[in-house]
N, C-alpha and C. Protein backbone atom coordinates (compact mmCIF):
# COMPACT_ATOMS: atom_id res chain seq x y z
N UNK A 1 -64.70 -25.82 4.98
CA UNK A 1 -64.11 -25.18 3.84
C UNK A 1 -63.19 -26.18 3.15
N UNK A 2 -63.22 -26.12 1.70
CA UNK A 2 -62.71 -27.00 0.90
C UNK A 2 -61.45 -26.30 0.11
N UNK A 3 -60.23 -27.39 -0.50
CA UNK A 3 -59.48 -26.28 -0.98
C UNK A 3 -60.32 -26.62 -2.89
N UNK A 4 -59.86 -26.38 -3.61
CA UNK A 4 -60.33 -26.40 -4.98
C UNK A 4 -60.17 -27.99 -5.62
N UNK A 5 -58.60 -28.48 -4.48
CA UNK A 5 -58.42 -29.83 -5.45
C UNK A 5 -59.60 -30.90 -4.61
N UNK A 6 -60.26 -30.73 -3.65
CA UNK A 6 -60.68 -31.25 -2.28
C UNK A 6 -60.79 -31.62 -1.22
N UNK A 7 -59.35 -30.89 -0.98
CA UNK A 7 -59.05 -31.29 0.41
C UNK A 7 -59.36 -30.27 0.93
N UNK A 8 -59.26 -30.85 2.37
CA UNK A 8 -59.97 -30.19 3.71
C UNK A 8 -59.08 -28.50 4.09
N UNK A 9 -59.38 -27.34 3.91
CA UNK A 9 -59.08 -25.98 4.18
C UNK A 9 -58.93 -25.77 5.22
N UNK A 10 -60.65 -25.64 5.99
CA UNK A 10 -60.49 -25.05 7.22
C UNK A 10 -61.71 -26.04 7.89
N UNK A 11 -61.71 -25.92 9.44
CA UNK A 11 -62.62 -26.96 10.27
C UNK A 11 -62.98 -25.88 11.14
N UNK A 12 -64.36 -25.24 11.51
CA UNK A 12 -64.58 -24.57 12.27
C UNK A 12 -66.14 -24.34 12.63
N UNK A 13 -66.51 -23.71 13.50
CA UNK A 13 -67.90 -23.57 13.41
C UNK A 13 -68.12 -21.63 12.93
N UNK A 14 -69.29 -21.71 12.57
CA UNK A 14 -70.19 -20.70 12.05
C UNK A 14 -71.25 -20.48 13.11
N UNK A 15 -71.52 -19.18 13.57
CA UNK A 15 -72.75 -18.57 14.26
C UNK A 15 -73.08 -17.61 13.19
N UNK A 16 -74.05 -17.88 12.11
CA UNK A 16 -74.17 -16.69 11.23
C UNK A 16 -73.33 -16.62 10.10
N UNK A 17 -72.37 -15.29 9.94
CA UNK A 17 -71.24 -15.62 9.51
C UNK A 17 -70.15 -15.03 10.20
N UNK A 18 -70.43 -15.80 11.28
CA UNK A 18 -69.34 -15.04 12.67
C UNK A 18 -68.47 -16.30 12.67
N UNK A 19 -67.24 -16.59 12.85
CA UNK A 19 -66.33 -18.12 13.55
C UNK A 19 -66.84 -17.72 14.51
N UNK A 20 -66.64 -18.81 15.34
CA UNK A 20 -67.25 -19.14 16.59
C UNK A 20 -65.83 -20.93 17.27
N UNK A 21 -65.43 -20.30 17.98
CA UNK A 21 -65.06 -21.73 18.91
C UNK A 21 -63.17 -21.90 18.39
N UNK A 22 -62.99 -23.21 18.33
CA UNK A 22 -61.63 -23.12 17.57
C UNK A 22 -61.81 -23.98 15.66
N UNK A 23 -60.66 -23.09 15.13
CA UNK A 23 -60.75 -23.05 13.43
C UNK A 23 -59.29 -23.96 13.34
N UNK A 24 -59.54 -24.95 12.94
CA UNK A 24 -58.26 -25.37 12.10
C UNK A 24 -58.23 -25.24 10.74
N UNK A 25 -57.02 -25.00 10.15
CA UNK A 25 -56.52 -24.21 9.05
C UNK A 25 -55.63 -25.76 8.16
N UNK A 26 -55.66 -25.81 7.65
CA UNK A 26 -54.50 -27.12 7.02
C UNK A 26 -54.16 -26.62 5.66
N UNK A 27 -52.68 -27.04 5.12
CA UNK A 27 -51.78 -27.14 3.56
C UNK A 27 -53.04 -27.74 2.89
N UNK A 28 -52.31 -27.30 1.60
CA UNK A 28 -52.74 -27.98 0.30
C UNK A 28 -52.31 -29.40 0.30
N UNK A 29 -51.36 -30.16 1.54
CA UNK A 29 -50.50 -31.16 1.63
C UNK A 29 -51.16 -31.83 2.81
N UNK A 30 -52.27 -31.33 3.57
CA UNK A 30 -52.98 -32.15 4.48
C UNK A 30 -52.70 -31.75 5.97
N UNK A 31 -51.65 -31.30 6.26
CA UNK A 31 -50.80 -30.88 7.49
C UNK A 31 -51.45 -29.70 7.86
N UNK A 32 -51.11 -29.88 9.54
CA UNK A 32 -51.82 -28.65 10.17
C UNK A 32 -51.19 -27.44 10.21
N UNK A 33 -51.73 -26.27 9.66
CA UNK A 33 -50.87 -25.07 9.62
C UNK A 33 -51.32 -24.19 10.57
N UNK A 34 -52.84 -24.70 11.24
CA UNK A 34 -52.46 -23.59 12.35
C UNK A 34 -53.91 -23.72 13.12
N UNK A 35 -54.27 -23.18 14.62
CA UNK A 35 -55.26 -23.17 14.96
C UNK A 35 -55.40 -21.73 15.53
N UNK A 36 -57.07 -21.23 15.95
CA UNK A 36 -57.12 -20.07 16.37
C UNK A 36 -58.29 -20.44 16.83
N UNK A 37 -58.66 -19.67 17.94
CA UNK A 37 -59.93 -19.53 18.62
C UNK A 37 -60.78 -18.24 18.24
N UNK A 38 -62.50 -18.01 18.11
CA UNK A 38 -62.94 -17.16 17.76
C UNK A 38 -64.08 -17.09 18.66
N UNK A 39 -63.93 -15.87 19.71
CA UNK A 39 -65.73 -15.29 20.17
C UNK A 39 -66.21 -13.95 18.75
N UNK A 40 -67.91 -14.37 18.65
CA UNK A 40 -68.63 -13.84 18.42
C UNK A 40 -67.73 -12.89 16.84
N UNK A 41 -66.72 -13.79 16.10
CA UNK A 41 -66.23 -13.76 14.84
C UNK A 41 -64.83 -12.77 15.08
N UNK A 42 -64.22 -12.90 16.46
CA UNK A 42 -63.58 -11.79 16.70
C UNK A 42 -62.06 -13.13 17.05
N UNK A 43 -60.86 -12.94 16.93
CA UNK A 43 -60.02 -14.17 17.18
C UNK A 43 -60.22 -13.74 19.08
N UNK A 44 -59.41 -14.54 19.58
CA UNK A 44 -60.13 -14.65 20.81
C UNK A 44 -58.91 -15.83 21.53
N UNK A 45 -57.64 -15.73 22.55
CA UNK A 45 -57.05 -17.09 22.58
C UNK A 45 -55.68 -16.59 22.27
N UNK A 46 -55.25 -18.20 21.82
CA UNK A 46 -54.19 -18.42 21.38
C UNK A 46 -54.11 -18.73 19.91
N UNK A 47 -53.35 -18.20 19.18
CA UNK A 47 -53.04 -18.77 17.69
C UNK A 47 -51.71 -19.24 17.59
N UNK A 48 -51.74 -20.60 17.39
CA UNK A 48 -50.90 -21.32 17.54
C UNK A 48 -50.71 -21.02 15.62
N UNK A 49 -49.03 -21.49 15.20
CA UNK A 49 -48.84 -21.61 14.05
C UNK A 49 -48.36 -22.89 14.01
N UNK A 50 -47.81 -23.97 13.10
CA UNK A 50 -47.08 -25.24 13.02
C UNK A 50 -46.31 -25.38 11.87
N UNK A 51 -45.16 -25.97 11.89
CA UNK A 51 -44.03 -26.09 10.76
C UNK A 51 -45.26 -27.78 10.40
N UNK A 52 -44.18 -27.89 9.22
CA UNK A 52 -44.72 -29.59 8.19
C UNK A 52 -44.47 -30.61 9.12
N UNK A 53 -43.78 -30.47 10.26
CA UNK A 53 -43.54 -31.09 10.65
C UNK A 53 -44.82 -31.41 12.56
N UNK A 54 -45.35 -30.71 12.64
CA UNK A 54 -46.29 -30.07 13.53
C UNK A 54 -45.84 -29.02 14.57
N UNK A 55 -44.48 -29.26 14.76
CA UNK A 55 -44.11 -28.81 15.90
C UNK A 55 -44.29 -26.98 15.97
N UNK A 56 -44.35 -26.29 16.98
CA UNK A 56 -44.43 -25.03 17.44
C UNK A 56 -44.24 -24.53 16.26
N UNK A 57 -44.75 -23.36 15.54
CA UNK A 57 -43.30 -22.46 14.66
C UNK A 57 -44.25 -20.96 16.08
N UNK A 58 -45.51 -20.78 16.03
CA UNK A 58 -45.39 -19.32 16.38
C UNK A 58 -46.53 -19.78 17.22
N UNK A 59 -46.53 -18.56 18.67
CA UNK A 59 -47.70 -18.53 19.77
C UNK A 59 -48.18 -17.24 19.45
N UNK A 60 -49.69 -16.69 19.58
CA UNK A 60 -50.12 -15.09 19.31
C UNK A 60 -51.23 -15.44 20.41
N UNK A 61 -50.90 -14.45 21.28
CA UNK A 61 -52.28 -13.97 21.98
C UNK A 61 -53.15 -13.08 21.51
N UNK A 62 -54.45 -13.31 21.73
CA UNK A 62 -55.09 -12.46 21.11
C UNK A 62 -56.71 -12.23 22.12
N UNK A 63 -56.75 -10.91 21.95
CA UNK A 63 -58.68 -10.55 22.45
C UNK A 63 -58.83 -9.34 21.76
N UNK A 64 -60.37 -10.13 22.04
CA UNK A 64 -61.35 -9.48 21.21
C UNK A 64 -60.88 -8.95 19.76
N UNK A 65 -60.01 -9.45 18.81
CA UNK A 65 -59.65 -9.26 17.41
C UNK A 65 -58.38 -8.84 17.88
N UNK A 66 -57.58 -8.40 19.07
CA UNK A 66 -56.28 -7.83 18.56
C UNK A 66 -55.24 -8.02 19.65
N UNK A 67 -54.40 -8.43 18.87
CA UNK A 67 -52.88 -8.71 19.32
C UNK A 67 -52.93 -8.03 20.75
N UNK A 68 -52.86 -9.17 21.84
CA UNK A 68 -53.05 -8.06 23.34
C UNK A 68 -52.26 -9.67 24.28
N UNK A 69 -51.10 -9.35 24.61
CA UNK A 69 -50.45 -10.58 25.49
C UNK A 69 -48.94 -11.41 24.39
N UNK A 70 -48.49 -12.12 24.73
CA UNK A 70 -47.36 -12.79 24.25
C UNK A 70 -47.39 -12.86 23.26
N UNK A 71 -46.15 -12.51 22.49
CA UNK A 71 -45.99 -13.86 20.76
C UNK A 71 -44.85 -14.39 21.26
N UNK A 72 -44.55 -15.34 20.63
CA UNK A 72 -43.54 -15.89 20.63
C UNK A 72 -43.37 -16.70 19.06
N UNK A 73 -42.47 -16.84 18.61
CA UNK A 73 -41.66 -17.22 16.91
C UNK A 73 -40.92 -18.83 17.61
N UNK A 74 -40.39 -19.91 17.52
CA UNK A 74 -39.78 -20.75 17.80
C UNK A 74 -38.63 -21.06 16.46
N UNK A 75 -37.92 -21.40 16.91
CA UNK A 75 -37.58 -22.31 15.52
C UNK A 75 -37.54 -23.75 15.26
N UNK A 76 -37.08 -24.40 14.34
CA UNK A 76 -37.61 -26.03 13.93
C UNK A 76 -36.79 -26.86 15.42
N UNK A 77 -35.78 -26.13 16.10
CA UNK A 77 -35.49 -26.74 17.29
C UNK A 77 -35.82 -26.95 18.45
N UNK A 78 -37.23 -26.32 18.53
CA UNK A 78 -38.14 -25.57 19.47
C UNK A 78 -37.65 -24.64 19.84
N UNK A 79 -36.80 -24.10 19.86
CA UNK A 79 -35.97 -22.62 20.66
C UNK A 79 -36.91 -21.81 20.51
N UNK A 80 -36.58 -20.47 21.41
CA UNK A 80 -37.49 -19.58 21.29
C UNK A 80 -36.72 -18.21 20.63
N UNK A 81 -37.01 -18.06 19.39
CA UNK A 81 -35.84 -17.17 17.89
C UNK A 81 -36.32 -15.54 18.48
N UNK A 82 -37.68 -15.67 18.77
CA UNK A 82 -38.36 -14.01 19.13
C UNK A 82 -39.45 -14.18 20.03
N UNK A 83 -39.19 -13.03 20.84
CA UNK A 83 -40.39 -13.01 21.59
C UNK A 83 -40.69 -11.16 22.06
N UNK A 84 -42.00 -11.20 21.99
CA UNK A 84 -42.59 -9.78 22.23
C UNK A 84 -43.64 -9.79 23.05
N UNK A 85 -44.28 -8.53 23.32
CA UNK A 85 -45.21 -8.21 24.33
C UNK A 85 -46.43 -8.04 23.48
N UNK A 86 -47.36 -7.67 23.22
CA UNK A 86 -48.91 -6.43 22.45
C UNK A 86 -49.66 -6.01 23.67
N UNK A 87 -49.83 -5.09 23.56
CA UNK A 87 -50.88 -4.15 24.53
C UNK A 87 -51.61 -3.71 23.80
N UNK A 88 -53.01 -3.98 23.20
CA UNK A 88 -54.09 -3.19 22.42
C UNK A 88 -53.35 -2.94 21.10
N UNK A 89 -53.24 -4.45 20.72
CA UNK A 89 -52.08 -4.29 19.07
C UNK A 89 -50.72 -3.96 18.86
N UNK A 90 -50.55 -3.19 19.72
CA UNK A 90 -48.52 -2.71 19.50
C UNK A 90 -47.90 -3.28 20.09
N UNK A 91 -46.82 -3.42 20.03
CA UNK A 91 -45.46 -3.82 20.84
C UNK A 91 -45.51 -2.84 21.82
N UNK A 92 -45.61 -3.81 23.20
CA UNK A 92 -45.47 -2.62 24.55
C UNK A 92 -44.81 -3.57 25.32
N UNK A 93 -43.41 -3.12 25.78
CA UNK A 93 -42.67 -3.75 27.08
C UNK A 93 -40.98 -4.52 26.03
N UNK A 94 -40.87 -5.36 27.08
CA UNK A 94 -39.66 -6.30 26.27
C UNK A 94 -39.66 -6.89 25.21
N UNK A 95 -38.75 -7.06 24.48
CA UNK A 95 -38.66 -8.01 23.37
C UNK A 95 -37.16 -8.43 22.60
N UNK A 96 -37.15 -9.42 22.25
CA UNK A 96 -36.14 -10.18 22.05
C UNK A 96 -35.84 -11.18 20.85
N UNK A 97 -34.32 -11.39 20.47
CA UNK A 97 -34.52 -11.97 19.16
C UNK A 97 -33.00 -12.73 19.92
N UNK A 98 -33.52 -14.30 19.56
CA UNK A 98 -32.13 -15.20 19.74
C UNK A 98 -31.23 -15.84 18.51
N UNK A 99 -30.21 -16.15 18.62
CA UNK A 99 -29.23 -16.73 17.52
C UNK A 99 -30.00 -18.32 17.99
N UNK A 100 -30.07 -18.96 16.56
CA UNK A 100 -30.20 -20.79 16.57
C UNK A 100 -29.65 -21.27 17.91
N UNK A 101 -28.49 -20.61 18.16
CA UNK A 101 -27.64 -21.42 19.68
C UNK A 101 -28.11 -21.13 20.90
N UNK A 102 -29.77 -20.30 20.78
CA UNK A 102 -30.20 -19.79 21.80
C UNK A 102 -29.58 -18.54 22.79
N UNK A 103 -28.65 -18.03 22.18
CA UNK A 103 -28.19 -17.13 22.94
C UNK A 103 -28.89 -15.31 22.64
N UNK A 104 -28.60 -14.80 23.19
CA UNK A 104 -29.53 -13.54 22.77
C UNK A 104 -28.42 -12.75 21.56
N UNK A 105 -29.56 -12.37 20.91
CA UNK A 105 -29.28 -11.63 19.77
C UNK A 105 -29.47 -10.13 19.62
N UNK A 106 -30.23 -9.75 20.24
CA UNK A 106 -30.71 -8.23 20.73
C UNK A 106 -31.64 -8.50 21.69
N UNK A 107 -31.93 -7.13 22.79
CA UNK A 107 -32.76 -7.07 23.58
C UNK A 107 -33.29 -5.79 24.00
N UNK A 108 -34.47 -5.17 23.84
CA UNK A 108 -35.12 -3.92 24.04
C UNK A 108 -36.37 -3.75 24.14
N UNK A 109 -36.85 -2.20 24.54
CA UNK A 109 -38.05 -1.91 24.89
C UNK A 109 -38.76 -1.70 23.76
N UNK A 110 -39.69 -1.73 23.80
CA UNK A 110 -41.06 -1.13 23.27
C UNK A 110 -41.88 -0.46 24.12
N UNK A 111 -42.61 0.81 23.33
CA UNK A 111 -43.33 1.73 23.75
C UNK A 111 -45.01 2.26 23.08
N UNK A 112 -45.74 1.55 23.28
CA UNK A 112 -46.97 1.93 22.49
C UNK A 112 -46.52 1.84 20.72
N UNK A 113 -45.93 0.63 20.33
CA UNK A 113 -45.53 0.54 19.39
C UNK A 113 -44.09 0.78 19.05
N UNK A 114 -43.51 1.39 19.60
CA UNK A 114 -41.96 2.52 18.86
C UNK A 114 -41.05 1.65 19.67
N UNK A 115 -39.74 2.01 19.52
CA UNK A 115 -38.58 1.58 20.23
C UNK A 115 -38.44 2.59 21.14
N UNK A 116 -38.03 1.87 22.61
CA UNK A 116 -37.71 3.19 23.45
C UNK A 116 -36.87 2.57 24.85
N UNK A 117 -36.00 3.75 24.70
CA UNK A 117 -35.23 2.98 26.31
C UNK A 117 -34.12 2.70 25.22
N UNK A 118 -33.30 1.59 26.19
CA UNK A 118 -32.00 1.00 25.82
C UNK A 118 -32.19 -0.41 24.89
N UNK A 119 -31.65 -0.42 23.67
CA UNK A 119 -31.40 -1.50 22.75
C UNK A 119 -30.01 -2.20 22.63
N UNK A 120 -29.78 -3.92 23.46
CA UNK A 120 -28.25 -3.72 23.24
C UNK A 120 -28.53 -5.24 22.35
N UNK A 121 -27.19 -5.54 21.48
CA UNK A 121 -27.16 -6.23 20.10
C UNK A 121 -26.03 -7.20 20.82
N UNK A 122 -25.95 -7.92 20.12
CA UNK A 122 -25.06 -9.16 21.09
C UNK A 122 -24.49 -10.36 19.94
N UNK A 123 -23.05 -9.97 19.91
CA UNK A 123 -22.19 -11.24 18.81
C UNK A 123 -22.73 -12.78 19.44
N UNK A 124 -22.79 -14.00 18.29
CA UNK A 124 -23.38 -15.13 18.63
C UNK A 124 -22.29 -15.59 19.56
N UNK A 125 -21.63 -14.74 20.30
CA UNK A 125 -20.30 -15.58 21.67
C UNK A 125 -21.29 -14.69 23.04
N UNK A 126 -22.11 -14.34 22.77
CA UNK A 126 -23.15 -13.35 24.00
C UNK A 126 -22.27 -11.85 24.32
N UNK A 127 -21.17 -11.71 23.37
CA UNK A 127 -20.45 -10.24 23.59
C UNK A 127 -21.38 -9.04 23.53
N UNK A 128 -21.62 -7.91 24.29
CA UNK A 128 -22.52 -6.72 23.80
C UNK A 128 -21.64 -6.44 22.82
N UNK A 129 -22.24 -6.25 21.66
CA UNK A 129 -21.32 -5.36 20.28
C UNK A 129 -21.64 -3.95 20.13
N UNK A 130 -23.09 -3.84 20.68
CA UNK A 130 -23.42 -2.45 20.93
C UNK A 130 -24.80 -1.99 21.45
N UNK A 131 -24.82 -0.77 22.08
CA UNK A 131 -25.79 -0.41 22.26
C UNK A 131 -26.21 0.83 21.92
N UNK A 132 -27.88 0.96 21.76
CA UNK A 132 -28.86 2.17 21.78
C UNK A 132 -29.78 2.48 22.10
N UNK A 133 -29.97 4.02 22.45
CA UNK A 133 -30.93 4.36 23.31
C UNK A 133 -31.77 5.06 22.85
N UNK A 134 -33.17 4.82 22.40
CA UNK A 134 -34.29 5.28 21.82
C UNK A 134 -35.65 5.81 22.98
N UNK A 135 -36.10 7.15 22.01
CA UNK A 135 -37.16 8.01 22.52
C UNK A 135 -37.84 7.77 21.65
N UNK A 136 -39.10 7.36 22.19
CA UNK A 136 -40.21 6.79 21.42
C UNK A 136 -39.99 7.00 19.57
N UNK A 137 -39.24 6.17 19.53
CA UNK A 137 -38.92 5.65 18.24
C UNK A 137 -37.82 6.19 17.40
N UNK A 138 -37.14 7.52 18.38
CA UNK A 138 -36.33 7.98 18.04
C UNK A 138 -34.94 7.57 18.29
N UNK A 139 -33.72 7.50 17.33
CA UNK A 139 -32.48 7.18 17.89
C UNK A 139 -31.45 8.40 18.82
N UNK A 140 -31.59 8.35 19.68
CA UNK A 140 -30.98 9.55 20.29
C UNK A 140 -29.53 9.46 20.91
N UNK A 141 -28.85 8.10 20.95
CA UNK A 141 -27.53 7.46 21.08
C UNK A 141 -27.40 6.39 20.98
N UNK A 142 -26.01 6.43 20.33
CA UNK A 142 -25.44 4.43 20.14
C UNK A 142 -24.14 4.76 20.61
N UNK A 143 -23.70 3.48 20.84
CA UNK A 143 -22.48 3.15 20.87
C UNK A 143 -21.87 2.38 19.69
C-alpha cells in the first residue's frame, strides 16, 4: 500500500482479501507507526504502537479480531502511564493510570466492561486523596 505522495503505507501480506501474517503501518514521514499481526484477516497477537521516535507508545493483545489479554499505554520515558486487562473486548480485572513520575495515579476494577469494586485516586506524593466503590458501573460510595 502506497500513500498518494509515494511513500510506503502499509507492508503486509494478502490471502484473498484477508491480511494474513504481520502488517507494518508507517507516517506520511517514513517512520514506523505501528505493527499488528493477522490470522485468516482477523488481528491476531500483539499490536504494538510507536512514537517518531520508535520507542514503545502502546502494547494491545488481541484474538481472533478482539481485544482479549493486556494493553498497556507507555510514555516517551518508557514508563508504563496505563495499563488494563480485555476479556472478549471489555475491560475485565485491574487497571491503572500512573503520573510521568511513575507513581500511581488511580487504581481499580473492572467488570465485563463497567467499574466495579473499590476505585482509589492518589496525589502525585502517592497520598490516597480518595476513594470509590462501584457496582457494576454504578457509584454507590466515595470518600
Amino acid at each position: 500500500m502506497y500513500l498518494p505522495k509515494g511513500g510506503v503505507e502499509a507492508i503486509g501480506k494478502l490471502d484473498g482479501k484477508n491480511k494474513v501474517g504481520e502488517w507494518k503501518y508507517f507516517s506520511t514521514k517514513g517512520y514506523l507507526v505501528s505493527t499488528e499481526h493477522y490470522t485468516e484477516g482477523l488481528k491476531d497477537g500483539i499490536e504494538k504502537v510507536f512514537y517518531s521516535d520508535s520507542t514503545t507508545a502502546e502494547l494491545t493483545t488481541w484474538v481472533n479480531g478482539t481485544k482479549n489479554g493486556s494493553w498497556k499505554k507507555y510514555g516517551m520515558n518508557g514508563s508504563v502511564e496505563k495499563s488494563a486487562i480485555y476479556v472478549g473486548g471489555q475491560l475485565h480485572g485491574v487497571s491503572f493510570t500512573n503520573y510521568p513520575s511513575g507513581r500511581k495515579k488511580l487504581k481499580g476494577n473492572y467488570k465485563k466492561g463497567l467499574k466495579n469494586g473499590k476505585w482509589f485516586y492518589y496525589a502525585d506524593n502517592g497520598v490516597q486523596e480518595k476513594m470509590e466503590i462501584y457496582e457494576f458501573g454504578d457509584l454507590i460510595n466515595n470518600d
